[in-house]
Every structure is written in C-alpha cells, then in structure tokens.
Protein backbone atom coordinates (compact mmCIF):
# COMPACT_ATOMS: atom_id res chain seq x y z
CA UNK A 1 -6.05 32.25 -33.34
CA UNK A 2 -6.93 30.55 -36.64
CA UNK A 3 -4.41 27.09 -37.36
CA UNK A 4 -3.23 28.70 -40.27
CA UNK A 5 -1.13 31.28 -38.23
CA UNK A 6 -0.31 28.46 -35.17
CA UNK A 7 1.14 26.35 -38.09
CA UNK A 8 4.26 29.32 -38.77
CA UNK A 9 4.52 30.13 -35.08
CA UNK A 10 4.61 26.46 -34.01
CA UNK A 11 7.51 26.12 -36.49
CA UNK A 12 9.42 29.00 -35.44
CA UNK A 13 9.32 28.36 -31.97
CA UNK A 14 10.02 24.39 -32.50
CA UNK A 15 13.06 25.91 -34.67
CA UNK A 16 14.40 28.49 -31.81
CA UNK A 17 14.33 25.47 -29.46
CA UNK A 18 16.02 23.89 -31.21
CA UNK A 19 19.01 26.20 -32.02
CA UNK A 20 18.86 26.79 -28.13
CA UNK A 21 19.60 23.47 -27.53
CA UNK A 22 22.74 23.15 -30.06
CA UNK A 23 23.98 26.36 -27.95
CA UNK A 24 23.63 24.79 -24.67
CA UNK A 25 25.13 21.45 -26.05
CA UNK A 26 28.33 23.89 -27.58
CA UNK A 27 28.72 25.58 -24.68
CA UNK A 28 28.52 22.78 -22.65
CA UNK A 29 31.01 21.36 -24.14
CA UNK A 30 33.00 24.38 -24.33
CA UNK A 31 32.46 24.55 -20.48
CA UNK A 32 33.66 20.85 -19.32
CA UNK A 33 36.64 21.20 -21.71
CA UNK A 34 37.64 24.70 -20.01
CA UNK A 35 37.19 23.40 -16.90
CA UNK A 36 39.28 20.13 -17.97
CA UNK A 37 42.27 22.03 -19.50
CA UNK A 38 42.45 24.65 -16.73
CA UNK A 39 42.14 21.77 -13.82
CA UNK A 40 45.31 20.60 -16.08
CA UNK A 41 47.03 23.28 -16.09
CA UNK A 42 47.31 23.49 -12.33
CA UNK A 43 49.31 20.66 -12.47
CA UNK A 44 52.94 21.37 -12.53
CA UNK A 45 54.18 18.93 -14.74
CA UNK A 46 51.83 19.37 -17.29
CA UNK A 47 52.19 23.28 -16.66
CA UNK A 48 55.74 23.24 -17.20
CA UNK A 49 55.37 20.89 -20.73
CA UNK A 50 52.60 23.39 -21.99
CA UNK A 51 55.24 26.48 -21.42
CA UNK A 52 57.94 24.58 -22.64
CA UNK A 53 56.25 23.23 -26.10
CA UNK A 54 54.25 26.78 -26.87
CA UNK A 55 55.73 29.12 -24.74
CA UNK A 56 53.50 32.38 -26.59
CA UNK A 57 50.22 30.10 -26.69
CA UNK A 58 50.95 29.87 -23.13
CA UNK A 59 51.43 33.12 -21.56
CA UNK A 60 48.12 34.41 -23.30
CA UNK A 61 46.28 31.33 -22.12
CA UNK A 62 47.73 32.26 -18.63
CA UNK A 63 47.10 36.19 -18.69
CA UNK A 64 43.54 36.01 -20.49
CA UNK A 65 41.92 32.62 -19.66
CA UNK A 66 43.69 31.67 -16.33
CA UNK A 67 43.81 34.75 -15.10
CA UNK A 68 40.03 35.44 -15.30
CA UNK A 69 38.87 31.62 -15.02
CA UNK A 70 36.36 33.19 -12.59
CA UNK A 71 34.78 35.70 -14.83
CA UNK A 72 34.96 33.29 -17.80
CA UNK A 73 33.34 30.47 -15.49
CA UNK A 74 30.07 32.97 -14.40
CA UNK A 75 29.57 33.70 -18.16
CA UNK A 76 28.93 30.22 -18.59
CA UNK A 77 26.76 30.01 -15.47
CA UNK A 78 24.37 32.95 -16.47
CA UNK A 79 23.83 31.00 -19.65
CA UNK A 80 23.25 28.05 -18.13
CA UNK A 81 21.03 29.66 -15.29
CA UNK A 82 19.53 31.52 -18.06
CA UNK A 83 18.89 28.26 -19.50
CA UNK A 84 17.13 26.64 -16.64
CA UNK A 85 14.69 29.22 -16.08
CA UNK A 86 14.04 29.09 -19.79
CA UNK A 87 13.19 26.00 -19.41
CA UNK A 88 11.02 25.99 -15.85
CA UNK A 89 8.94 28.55 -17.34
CA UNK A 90 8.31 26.32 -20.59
CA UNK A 91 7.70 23.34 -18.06
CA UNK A 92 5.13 25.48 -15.90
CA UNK A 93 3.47 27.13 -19.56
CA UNK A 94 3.08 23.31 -21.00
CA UNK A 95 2.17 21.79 -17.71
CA UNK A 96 4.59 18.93 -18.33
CA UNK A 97 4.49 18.41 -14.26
CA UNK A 98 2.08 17.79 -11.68
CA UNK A 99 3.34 20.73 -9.79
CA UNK A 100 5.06 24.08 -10.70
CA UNK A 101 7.90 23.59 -8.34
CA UNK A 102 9.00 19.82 -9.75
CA UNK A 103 11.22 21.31 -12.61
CA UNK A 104 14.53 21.69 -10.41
CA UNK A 105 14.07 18.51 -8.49
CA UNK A 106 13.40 16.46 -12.36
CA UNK A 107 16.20 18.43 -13.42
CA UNK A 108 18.91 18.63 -10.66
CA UNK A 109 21.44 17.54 -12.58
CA UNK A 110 21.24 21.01 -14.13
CA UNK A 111 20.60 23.01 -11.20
CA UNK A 112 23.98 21.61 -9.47
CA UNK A 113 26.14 22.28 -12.70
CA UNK A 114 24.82 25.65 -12.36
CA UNK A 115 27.03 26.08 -8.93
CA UNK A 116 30.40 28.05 -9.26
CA UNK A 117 32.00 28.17 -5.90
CA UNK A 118 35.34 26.37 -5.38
CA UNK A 119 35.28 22.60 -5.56
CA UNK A 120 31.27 22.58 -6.77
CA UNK A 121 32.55 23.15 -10.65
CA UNK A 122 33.13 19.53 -10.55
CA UNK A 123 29.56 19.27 -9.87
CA UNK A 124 29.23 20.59 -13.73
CA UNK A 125 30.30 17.12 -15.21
CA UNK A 126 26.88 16.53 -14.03
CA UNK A 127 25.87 18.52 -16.98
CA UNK A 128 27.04 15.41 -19.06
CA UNK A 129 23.51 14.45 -18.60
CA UNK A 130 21.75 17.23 -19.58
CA UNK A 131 23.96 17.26 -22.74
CA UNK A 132 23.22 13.71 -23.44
CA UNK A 133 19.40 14.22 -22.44
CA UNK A 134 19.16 17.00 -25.30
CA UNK A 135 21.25 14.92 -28.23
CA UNK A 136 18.88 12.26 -27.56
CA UNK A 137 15.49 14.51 -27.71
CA UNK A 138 16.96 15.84 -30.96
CA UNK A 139 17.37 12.48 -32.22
CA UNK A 140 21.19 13.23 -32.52
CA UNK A 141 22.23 9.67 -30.35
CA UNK A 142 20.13 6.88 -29.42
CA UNK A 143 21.86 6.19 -25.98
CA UNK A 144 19.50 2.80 -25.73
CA UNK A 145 22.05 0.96 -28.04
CA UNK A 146 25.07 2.03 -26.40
CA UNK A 147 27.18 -0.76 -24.43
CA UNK A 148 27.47 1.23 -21.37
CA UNK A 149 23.45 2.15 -21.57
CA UNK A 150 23.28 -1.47 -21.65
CA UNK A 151 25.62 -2.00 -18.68
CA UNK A 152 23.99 0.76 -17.00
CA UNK A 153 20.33 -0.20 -17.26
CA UNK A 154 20.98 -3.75 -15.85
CA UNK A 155 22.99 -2.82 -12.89
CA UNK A 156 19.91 0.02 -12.40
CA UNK A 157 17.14 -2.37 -12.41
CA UNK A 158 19.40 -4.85 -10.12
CA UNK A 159 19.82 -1.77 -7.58
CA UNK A 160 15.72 -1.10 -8.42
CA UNK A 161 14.61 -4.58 -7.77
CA UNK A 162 16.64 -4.72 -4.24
CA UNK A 163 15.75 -1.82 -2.79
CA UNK A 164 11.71 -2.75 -4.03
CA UNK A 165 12.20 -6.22 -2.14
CA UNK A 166 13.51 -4.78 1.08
CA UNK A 167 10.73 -2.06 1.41
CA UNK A 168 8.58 -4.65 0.56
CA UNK A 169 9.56 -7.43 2.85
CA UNK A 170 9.95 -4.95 5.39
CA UNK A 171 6.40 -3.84 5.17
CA UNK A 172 5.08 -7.41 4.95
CA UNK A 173 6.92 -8.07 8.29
CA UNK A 174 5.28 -4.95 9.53
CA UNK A 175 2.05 -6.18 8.94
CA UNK A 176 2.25 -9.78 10.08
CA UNK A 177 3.44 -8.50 13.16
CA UNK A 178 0.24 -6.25 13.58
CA UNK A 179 -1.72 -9.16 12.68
CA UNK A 180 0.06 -10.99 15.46
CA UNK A 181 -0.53 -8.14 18.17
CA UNK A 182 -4.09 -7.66 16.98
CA UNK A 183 -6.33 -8.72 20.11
CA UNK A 184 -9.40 -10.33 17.78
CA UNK A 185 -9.20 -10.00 14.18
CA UNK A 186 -11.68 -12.43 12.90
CA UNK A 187 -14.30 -10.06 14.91
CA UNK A 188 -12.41 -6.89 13.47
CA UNK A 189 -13.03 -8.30 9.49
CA UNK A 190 -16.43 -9.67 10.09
CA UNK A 191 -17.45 -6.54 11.98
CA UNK A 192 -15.47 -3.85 9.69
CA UNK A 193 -15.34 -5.44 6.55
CA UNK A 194 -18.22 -8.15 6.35
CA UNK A 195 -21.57 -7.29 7.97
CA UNK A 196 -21.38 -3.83 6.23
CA UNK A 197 -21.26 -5.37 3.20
CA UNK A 198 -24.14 -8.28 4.43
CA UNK A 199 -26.73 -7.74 2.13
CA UNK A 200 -24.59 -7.79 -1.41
CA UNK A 201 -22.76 -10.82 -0.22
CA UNK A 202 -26.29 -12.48 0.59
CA UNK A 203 -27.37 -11.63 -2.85
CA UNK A 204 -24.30 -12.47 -4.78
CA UNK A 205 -24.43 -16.01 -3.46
CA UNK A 206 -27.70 -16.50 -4.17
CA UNK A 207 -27.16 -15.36 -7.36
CA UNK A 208 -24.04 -17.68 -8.23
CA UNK A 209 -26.53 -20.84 -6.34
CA UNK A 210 -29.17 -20.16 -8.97
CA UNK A 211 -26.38 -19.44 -11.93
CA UNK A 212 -24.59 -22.67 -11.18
CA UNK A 213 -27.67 -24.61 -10.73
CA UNK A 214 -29.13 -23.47 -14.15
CA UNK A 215 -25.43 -24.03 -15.83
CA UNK A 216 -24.98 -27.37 -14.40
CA UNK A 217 -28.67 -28.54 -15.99
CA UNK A 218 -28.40 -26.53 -18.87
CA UNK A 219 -25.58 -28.82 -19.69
CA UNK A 220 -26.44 -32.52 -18.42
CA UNK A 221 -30.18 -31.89 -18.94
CA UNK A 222 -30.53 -35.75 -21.14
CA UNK A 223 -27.63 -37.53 -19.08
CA UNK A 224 -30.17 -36.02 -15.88
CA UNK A 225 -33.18 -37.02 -17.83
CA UNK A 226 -31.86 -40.69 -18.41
CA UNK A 227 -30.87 -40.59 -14.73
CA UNK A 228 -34.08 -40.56 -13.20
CA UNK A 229 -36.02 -42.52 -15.69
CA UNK A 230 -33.74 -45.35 -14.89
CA UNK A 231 -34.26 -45.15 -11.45
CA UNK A 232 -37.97 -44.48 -11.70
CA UNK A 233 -37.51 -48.07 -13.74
CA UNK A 234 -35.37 -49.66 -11.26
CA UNK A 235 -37.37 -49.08 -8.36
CA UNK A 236 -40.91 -50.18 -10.00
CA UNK A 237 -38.65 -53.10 -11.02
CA UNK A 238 -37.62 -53.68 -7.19
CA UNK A 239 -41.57 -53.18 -6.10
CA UNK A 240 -43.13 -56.38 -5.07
CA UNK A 241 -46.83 -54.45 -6.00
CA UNK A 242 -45.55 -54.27 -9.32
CA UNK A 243 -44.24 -57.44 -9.21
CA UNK A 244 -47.90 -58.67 -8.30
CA UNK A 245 -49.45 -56.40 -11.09
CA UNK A 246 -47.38 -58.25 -13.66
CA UNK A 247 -48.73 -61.63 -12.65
CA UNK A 248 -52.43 -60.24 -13.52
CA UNK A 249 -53.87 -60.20 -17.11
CA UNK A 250 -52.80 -57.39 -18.96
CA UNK A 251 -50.40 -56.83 -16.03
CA UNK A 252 -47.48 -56.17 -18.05
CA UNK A 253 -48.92 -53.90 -19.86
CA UNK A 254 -49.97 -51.70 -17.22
CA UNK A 255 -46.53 -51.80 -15.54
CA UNK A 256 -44.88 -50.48 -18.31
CA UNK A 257 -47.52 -47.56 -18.96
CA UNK A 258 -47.22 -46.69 -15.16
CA UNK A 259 -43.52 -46.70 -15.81
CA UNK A 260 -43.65 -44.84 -18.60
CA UNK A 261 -45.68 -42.41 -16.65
CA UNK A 262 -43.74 -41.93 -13.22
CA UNK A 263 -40.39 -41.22 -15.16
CA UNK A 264 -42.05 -38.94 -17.54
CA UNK A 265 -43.64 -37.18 -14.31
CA UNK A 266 -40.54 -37.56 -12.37
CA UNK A 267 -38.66 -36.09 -15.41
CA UNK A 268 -41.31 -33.01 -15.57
CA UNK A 269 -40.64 -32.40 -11.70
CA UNK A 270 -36.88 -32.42 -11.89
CA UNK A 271 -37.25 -29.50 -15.01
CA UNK A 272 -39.97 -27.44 -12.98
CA UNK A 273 -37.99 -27.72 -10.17
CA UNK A 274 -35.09 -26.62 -11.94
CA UNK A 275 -36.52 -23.91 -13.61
CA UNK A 276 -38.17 -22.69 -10.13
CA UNK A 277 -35.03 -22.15 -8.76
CA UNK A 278 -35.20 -18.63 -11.31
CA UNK A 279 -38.28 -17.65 -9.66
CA UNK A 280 -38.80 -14.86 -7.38
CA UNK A 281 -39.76 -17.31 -4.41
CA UNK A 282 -36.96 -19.40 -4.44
CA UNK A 283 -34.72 -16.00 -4.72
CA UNK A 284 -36.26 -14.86 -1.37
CA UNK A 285 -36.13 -18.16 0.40
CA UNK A 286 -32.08 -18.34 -0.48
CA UNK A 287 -31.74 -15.41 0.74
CA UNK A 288 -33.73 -16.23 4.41
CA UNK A 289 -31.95 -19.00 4.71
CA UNK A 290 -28.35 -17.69 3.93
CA UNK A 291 -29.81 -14.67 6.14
CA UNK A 292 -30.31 -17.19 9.38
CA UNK A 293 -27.30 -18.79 8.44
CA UNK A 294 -24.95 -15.93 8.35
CA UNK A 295 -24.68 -14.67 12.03
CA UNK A 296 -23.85 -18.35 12.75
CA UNK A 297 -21.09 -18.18 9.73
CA UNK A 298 -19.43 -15.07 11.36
CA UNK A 299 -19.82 -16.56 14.97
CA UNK A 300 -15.63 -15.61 16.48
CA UNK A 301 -14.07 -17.58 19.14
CA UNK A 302 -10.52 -17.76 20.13
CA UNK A 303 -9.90 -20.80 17.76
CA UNK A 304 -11.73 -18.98 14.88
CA UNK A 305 -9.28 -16.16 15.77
CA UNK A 306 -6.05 -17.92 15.79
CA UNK A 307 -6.99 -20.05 12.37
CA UNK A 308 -8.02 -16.52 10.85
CA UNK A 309 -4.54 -14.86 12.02
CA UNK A 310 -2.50 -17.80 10.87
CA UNK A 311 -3.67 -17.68 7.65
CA UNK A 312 -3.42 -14.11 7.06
CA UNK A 313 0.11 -14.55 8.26
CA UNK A 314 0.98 -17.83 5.72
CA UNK A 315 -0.07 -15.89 3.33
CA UNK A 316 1.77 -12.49 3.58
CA UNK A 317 5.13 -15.65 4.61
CA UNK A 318 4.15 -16.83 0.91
CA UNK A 319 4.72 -13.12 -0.28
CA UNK A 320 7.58 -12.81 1.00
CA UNK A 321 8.89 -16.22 -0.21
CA UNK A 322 7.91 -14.76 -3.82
CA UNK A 323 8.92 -10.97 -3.33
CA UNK A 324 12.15 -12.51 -1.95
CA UNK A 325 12.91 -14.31 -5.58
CA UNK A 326 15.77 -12.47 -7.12
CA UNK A 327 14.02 -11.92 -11.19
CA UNK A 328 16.95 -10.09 -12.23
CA UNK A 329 19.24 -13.39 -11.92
CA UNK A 330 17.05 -15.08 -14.81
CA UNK A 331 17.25 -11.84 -16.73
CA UNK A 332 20.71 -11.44 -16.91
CA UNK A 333 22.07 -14.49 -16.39
C-alpha cells in the first residue's frame, strides 16, 4: 500500500483510539461513581436524608437506577469486556508482547474490574488504574510529578530492593552450602572448567608474557640500556686482569675500548634478546614449558580442596555482606 494512503489511515485509526479511550475514561468514571452513590444509598441514614431532601429525585433514582443496578452494571461490563478484547487483539496485531496470551496477565487490573458478581464490583476501583494508565498515554496527567507517585515509587522500590536481597541471599546461601557438600571441587573446576579450555589459557599467557615483556622494554629501553653499561663498567672496573692491563703501555686505552665494547655488545644482546621473545621459537618454547608446567599447576589434594572451597565461600560471604547493604536508606534518607 503506497505511504501516501497509510498516512490518512494511520491518522484515522490513531484518532478512533483515541476517542475510544475518552469513552472508556467517561464511562469509567460514570461506572465508579454509580457504583459509589448506589453503595451509598444502601445506607440507611444517608437513604433516609436523600428521600427526605429530594423526595421525586429519589423515587426515580430508586425505581429506574436501583431497581435495575444489575442490568445497568452488565452494560458497563460489555463495554468494558468489549474494551479488553479490543485491546488484546490490537496487542496480538502489533506484537507488543512476547506471547499472545500475556495481555490479561499485563492488564489484570482490567480483567478483574470486568467481574460483576456480588462483592467483586469492588474489584472495579481497580479500574482506577486503567483510567489513570490511559490519561497518562494521552498526555492528559503526568502522574511522575504527583506527591503520592512520589510516595508511591519510594515505598515500591523499598518493597523491590527487599524482596531482591532475600532471593538473593537466599540463593547465595544455597550455593555456599553446595560448595560445602561438594566432595572435591578443585578437581570438579580444573576437570570441568579448566583442562577443556587448556590450550587457549596456554596461549593467552604466553601471549600476555611476551606483551608485558615488550611493554615493559618498550618503555625503560635507555634507563635498561644505562643499566647494563654500568655494570658491564663496574665489573671490568672490579677485574684484577683489567686492573693488570691498565698498568701496561697503552693499557688504559685498551680498557676503555674493551669497555666500550662489552657494554655496547651486552647492550645489543639485551635488545635481541628482547626482541626474540616475538619470535616464533620463543612462542613455542612458552608454550612447552607452561605445557609441562600445567598438570603440576592443577595437581588437587585435600588441602588444595579445602583452600579452593574456602575461598569460593569468602567470596559469595562478601556478596552477601554487599547484597545485604540496604541502598534505599541513602536514597531516601
């Protein structure tokens, strides 16, 4: 259908929601006060005043309206059953829920106002919400700046927050106590959780080795440089051949080119060296030896079990400790 004609129908139907929606919110209202006066009028007292102060108002309220509260009452009901089907089927054509059924449970506010037997009409105040849920979606009231909103949304998230912590403690106890009945954990993570995933641990460490060892010259590469030329220095210095090359003619001379030379060839070993740790070689030797070394890393005895257990359970305790913070006392207070 070309956009030209989905422009009119879009408009009509966004304009026959929305006088649906001022009829429900009239009739609602027309509803709750009915049901209001005639609860009222049951009331002898108050029955008795009404006859007494408009006697002819009266008698037709009590042979037309009273008299056929029931009929009156399932008038209003077929509307407002009328009105949640309407609106299920709009749900199910837009897709505004997961499933098809979800409509009465999101709405059951509506569904239980929709009741008419006996005492359940009082259910229909229920349909307060509804009526407020519409004026708000028609931009009619903004409910979010209202003092009791305000009253009501702290006292929610209060009620929210405690019933999170105690599902949440609850299953944290759960699961220390599992931990705690578990016959060998540390052999249940490395077997489940660690030796499947061997080979990309192996490789990730070697790859943070080589990453931290190219980082950490990158970045002191002269203060490095410096280092080992001074000690190259200091321990021809110390050398008592040195010492006896000195005393010789042109002695001096040759100890400082051999100096010279060592540091600049100690220097040029510490960068290859460096810079071999990239290489494919050294790659594969990390590996064999973090290989070899792993089995022994994983080996589980019964003290390896109880230091693995007690930490699992200090930390699910230090949950708890935070879950257990009541937020909503530095929010409102």
């Amino acid at each position: 259908m070309p956009s030209s004609t989905l422009r009119p129908l879009n408009l009509i139907l966004e304009r026959a929601h929305l006088a649906w929606d001022l009829a429900i919110i009239v009739l609602v209202i027309a509803n709750l006060a009915l049901l209001l006066f005639d609860s009222l009028f049951l009331l002898p007292p108050l029955n008795a005043a009404f006859e007494s102060l408009a006697p002819s108002l009266y008698s037709l309220y009590d042979r037309y309206v009273h008299a056929n509260f029931v009929v009156i009452d399932l008038a209003f009901v077929a509307v407002f059953i009328l009105d949640v089907l309407l609106g299920w089927a709009v749900a199910i054509a837009q897709r505004r829920y997961h499933r098809w059924f979800f409509y009465p449970f999101v709405h059951w506010y509506d569904v239980l106002g929709c009741i008419p037997v006996g005492g359940f009409r009082l259910l229909r105040v229920l349909r307060v919400i509804s009526l407020l849920h519409r004026l708000q979606r028609l931009g009619l009231i903004d409910i979010r700046r209202w003092q009791l909103y305000a009253v009501y949304a702290k006292y929610y998230d209060i009620l929210m927050e405690e019933l999170s912590d105690r599902i949440a403690l609850r299953m944290l106890s759960g699961v220390q106590d599992q931990v705690r009945a578990s016959d060998s954990l540390s052999r249940r993570l490395a077997d489940d959780v660690v030796m499947p995933r061997k080979q990309q641990l192996i490789h990730e460490i070697t790859r943070r080795l080589e990453d931290m060892a190219g980082n950490a010259y990158a970045h002191n590469r002269g203060d490095l440089m410096r280092y080992v030329s001074a000690l190259v220095g200091r321990t021809l210095a110390e050398s008592r051949e040195i010492q006896r090359l000195k005393r010789l003619p042109m002695g001096s001379q040759l100890a400082n080119a051999l100096d010279s030379s060592l540091s600049d060839i100690a220097c040029r070993l510490v960068h290859e060296a460096v810079e071999g740790l990239r290489s494919p070689e050294f790659n594969v030797l990390v590996e064999r030896i973090a290989d070899s070394g792993f089995d022994a890393w994983l080996k589980v005895d019964k003290h390896t079990d109880r230091v693995t257990e007690q930490v699992l359970i200090d930390m699910l305790e230090m949950l708890k400790d935070k879950i257990n913070v009541k937020q909503w006392r530095d929010k409102y207070d």
